[in-house]
C-alpha atoms as a PDB file:
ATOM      1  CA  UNK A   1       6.215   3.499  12.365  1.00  0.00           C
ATOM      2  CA  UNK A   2       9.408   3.964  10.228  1.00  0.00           C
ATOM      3  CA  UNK A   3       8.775   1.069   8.502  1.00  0.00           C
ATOM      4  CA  UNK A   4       5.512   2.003   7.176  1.00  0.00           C
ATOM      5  CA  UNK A   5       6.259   5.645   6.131  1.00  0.00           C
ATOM      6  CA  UNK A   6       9.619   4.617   4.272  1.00  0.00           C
ATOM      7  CA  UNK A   7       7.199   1.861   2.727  1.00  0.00           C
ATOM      8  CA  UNK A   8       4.716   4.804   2.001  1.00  0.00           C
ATOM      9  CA  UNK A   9       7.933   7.696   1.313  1.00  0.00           C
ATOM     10  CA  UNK A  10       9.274   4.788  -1.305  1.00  0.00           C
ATOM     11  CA  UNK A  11       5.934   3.527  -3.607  1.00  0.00           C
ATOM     12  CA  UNK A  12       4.776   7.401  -3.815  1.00  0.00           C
ATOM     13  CA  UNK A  13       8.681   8.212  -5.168  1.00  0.00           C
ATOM     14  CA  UNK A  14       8.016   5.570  -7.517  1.00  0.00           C
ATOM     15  CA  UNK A  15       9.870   2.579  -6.021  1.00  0.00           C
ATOM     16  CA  UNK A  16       8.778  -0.868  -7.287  1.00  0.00           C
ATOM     17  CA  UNK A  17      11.188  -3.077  -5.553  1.00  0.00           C
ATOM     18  CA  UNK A  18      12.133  -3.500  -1.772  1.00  0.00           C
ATOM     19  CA  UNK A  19      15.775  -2.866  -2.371  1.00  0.00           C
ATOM     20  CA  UNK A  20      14.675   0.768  -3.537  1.00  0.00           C
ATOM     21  CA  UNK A  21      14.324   1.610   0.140  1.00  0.00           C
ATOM     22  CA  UNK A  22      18.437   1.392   0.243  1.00  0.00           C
ATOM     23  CA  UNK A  23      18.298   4.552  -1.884  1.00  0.00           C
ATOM     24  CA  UNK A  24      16.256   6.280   1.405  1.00  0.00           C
ATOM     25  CA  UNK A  25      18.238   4.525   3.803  1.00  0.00           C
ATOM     26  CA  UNK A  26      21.805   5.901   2.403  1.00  0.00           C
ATOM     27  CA  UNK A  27      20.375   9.439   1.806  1.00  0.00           C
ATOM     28  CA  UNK A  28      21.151  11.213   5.126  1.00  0.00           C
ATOM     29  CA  UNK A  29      19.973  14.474   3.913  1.00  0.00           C
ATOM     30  CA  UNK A  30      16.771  13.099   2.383  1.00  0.00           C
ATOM     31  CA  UNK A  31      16.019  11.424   6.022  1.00  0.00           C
ATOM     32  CA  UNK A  32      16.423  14.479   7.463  1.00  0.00           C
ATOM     33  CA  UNK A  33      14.242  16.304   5.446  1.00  0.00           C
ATOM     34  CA  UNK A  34      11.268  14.147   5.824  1.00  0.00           C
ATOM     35  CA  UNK A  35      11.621  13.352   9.755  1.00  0.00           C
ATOM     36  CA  UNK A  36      12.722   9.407   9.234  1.00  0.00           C
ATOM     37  CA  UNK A  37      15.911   9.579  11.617  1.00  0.00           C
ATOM     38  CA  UNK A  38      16.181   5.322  11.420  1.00  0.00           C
ATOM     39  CA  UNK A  39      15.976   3.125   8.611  1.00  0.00           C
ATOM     40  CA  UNK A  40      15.764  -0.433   8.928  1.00  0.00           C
ATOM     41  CA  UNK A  41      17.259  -2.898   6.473  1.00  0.00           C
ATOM     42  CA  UNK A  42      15.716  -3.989   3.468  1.00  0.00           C
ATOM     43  CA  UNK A  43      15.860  -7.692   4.876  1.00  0.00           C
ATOM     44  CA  UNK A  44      13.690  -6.416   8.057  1.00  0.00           C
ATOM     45  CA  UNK A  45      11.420  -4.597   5.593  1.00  0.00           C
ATOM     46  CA  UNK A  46      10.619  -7.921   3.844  1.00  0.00           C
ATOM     47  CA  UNK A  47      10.425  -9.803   7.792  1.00  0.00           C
ATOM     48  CA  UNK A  48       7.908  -7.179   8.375  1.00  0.00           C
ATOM     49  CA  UNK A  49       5.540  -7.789   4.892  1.00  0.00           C
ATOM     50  CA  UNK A  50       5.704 -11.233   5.707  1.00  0.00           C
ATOM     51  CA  UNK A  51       4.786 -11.043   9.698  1.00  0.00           C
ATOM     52  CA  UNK A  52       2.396  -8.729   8.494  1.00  0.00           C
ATOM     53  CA  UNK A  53       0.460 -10.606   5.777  1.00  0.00           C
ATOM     54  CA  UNK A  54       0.205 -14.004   8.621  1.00  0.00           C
ATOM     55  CA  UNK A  55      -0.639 -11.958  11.672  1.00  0.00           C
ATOM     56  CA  UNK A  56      -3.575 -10.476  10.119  1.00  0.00           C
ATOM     57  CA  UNK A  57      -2.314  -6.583  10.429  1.00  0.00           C
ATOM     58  CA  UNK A  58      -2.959  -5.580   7.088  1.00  0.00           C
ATOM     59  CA  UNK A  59      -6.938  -5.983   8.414  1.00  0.00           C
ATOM     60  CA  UNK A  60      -6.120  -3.401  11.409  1.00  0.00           C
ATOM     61  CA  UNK A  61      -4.194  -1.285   9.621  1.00  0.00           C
ATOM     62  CA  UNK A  62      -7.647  -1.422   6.920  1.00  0.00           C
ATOM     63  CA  UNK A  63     -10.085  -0.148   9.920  1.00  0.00           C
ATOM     64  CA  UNK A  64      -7.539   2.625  10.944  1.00  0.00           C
ATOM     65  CA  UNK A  65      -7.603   4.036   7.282  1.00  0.00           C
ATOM     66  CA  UNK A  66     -11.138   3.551   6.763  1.00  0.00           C
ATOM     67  CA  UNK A  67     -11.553   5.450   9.830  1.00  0.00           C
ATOM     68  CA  UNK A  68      -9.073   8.191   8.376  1.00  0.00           C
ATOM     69  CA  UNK A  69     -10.306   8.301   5.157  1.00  0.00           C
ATOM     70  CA  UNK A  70     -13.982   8.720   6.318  1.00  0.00           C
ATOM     71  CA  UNK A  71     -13.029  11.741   8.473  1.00  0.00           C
ATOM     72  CA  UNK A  72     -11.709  13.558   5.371  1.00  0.00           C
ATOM     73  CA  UNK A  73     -14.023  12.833   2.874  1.00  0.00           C
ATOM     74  CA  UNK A  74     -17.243  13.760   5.315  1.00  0.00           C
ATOM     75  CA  UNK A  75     -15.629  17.597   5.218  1.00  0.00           C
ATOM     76  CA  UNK A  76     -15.239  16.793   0.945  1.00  0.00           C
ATOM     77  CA  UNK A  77     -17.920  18.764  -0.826  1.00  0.00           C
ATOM     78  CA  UNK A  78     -18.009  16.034  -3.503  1.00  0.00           C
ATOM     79  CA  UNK A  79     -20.258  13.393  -3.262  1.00  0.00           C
ATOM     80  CA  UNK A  80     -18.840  11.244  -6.142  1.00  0.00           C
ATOM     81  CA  UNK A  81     -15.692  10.265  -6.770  1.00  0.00           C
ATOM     82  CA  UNK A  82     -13.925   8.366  -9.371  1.00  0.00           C
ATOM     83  CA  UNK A  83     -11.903   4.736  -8.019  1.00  0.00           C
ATOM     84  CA  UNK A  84      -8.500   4.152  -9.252  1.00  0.00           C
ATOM     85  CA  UNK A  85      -7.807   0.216  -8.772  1.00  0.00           C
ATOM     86  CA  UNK A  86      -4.205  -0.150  -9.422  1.00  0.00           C
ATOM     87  CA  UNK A  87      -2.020  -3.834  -8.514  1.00  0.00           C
ATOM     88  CA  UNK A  88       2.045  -2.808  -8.229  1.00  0.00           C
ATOM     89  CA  UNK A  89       4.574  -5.328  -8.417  1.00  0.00           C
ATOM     90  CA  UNK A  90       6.944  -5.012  -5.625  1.00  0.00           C
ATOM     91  CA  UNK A  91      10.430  -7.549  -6.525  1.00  0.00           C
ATOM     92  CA  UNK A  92      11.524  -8.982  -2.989  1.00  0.00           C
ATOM     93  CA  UNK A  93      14.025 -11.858  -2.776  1.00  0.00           C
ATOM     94  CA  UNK A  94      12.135 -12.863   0.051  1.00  0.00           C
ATOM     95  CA  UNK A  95      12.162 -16.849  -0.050  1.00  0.00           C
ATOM     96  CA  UNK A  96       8.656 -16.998   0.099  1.00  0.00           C
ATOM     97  CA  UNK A  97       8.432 -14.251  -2.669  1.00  0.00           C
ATOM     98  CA  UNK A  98       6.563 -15.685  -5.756  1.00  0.00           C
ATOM     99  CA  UNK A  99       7.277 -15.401  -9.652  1.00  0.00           C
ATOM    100  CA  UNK A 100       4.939 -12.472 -10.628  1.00  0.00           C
ATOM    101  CA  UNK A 101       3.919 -12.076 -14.608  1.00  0.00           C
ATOM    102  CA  UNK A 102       6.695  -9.629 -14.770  1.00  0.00           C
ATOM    103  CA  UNK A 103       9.175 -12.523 -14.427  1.00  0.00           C
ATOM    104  CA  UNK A 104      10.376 -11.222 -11.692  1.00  0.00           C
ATOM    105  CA  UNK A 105      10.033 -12.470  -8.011  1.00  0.00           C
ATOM    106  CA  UNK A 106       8.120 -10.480  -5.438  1.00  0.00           C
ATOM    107  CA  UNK A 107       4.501  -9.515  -3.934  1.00  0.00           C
ATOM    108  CA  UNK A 108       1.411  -7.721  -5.907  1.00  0.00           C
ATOM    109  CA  UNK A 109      -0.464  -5.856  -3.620  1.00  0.00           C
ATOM    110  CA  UNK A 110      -3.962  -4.310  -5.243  1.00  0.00           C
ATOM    111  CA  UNK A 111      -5.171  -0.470  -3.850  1.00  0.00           C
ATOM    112  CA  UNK A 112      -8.319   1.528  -4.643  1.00  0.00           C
ATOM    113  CA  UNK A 113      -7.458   5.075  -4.870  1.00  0.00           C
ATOM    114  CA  UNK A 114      -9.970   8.035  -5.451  1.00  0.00           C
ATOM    115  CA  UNK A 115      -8.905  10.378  -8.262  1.00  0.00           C
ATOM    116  CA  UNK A 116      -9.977  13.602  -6.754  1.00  0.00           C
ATOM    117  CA  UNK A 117      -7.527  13.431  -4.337  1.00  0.00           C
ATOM    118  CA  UNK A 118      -5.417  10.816  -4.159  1.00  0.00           C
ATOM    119  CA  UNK A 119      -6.846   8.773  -1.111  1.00  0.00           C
ATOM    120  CA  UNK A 120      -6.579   4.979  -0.810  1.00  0.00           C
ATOM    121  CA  UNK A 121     -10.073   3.447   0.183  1.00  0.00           C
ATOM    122  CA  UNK A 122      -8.448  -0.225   0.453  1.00  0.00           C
ATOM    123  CA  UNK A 123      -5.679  -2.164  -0.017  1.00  0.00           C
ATOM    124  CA  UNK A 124      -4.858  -6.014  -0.420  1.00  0.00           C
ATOM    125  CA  UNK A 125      -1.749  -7.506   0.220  1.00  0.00           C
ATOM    126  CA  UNK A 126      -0.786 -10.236  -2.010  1.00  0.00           C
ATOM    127  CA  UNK A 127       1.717 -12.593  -3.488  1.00  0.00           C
ATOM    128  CA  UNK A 128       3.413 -11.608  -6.570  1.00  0.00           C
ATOM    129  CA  UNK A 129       1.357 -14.818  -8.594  1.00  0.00           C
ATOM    130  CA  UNK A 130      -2.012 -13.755  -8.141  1.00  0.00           C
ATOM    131  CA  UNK A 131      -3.462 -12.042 -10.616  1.00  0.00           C
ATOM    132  CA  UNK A 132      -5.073  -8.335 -10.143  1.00  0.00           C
ATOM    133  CA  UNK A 133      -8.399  -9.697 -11.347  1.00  0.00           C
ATOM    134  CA  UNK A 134      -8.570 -12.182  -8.262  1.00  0.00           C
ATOM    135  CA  UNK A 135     -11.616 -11.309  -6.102  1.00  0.00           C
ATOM    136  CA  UNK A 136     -12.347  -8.232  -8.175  1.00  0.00           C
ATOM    137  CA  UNK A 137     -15.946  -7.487  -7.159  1.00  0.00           C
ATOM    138  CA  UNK A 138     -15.020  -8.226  -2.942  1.00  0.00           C
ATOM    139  CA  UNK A 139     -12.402  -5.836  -3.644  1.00  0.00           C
ATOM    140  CA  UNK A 140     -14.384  -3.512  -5.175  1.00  0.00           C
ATOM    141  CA  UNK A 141     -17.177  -3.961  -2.189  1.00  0.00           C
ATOM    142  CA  UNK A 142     -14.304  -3.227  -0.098  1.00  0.00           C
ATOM    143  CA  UNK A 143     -13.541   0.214  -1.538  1.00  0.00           C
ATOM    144  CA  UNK A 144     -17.052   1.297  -1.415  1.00  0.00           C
ATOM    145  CA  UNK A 145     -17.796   0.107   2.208  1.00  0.00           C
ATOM    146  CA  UNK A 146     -14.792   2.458   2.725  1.00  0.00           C
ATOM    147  CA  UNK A 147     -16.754   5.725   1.537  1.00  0.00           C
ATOM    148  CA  UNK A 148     -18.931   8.215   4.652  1.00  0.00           C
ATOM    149  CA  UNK A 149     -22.481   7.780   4.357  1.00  0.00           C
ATOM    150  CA  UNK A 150     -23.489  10.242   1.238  1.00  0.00           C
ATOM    151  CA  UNK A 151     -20.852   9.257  -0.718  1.00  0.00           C
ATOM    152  CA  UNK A 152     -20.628   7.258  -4.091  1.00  0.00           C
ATOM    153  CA  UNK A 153     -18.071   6.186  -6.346  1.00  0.00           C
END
């Protein structure tokens, strides 16, 4: 569970890169603040992306969202909502890390945000060389199959 809300704690603060997470890890204070009372390494962070990607989590962590989201936007008066596709480079020195088009080496993962308010209908994990565009329209499927009955982007 740390793992994922330092992940979360680091990309919304506007971390690209998986050594950004030593900025969380060496602020005590901040820690405090927001509940995280371990940090693991940066190395364990990348062990984790990796174990995660090849054991198929990413796909159970997907249902558990969807599941989330859909409780939140069934109370949403608003039954349209604008998507927000977005792919962020995240550098890793990871071994297994890939050249990205930023020349830099790392993963791309892809997310479908709504607009209104900021939550993420789907996700993709991928390497840093594939491009956003790959498997647009199954991603985009992806994001609406995430939205309550009644509900349309």
């Amino acid at each position: 569970m740390a793992i994922c809300r330092a992940l979360v704690i680091a990309v919304v603060w506007g971390g690209r890169h998986i050594e950004d997470l030593r900025e969380i890890r060496g602020d005590g204070a901040l820690r405090g603040l927001i509940g995280l009372e371990e940090m693991p390494s940066c190395s364990t962070f990348g062990d984790w992306l990796v174990r995660v990607e090849q054991g198929g989590g990413i796909e159970g962590q997907a249902g558990v969202n969807k599941e989330v989201v859909g409780e939140i936007l069934a109370k949403d008066e608003r039954e349209g909502y604008t998507l927000d596709v977005d792919a962020t480079v995240i550098e890793a020195e990871k071994k297994e890390a890939c050249w990205t088009y930023k020349k830099v080496k790392g993963y791309q993962p892809i997310l479908g945000f709504l607009k209104e308010n900021s939550l993420c209908l789907a996700y993709e994990f991928r390497q840093g060389n594939e491009p956003a565009s790959l498997r647009a329209v199954e991603f985009l499927q992806r994001c609406e199959e995430g939205l309550p009955e009644g509900k349309d982007l």
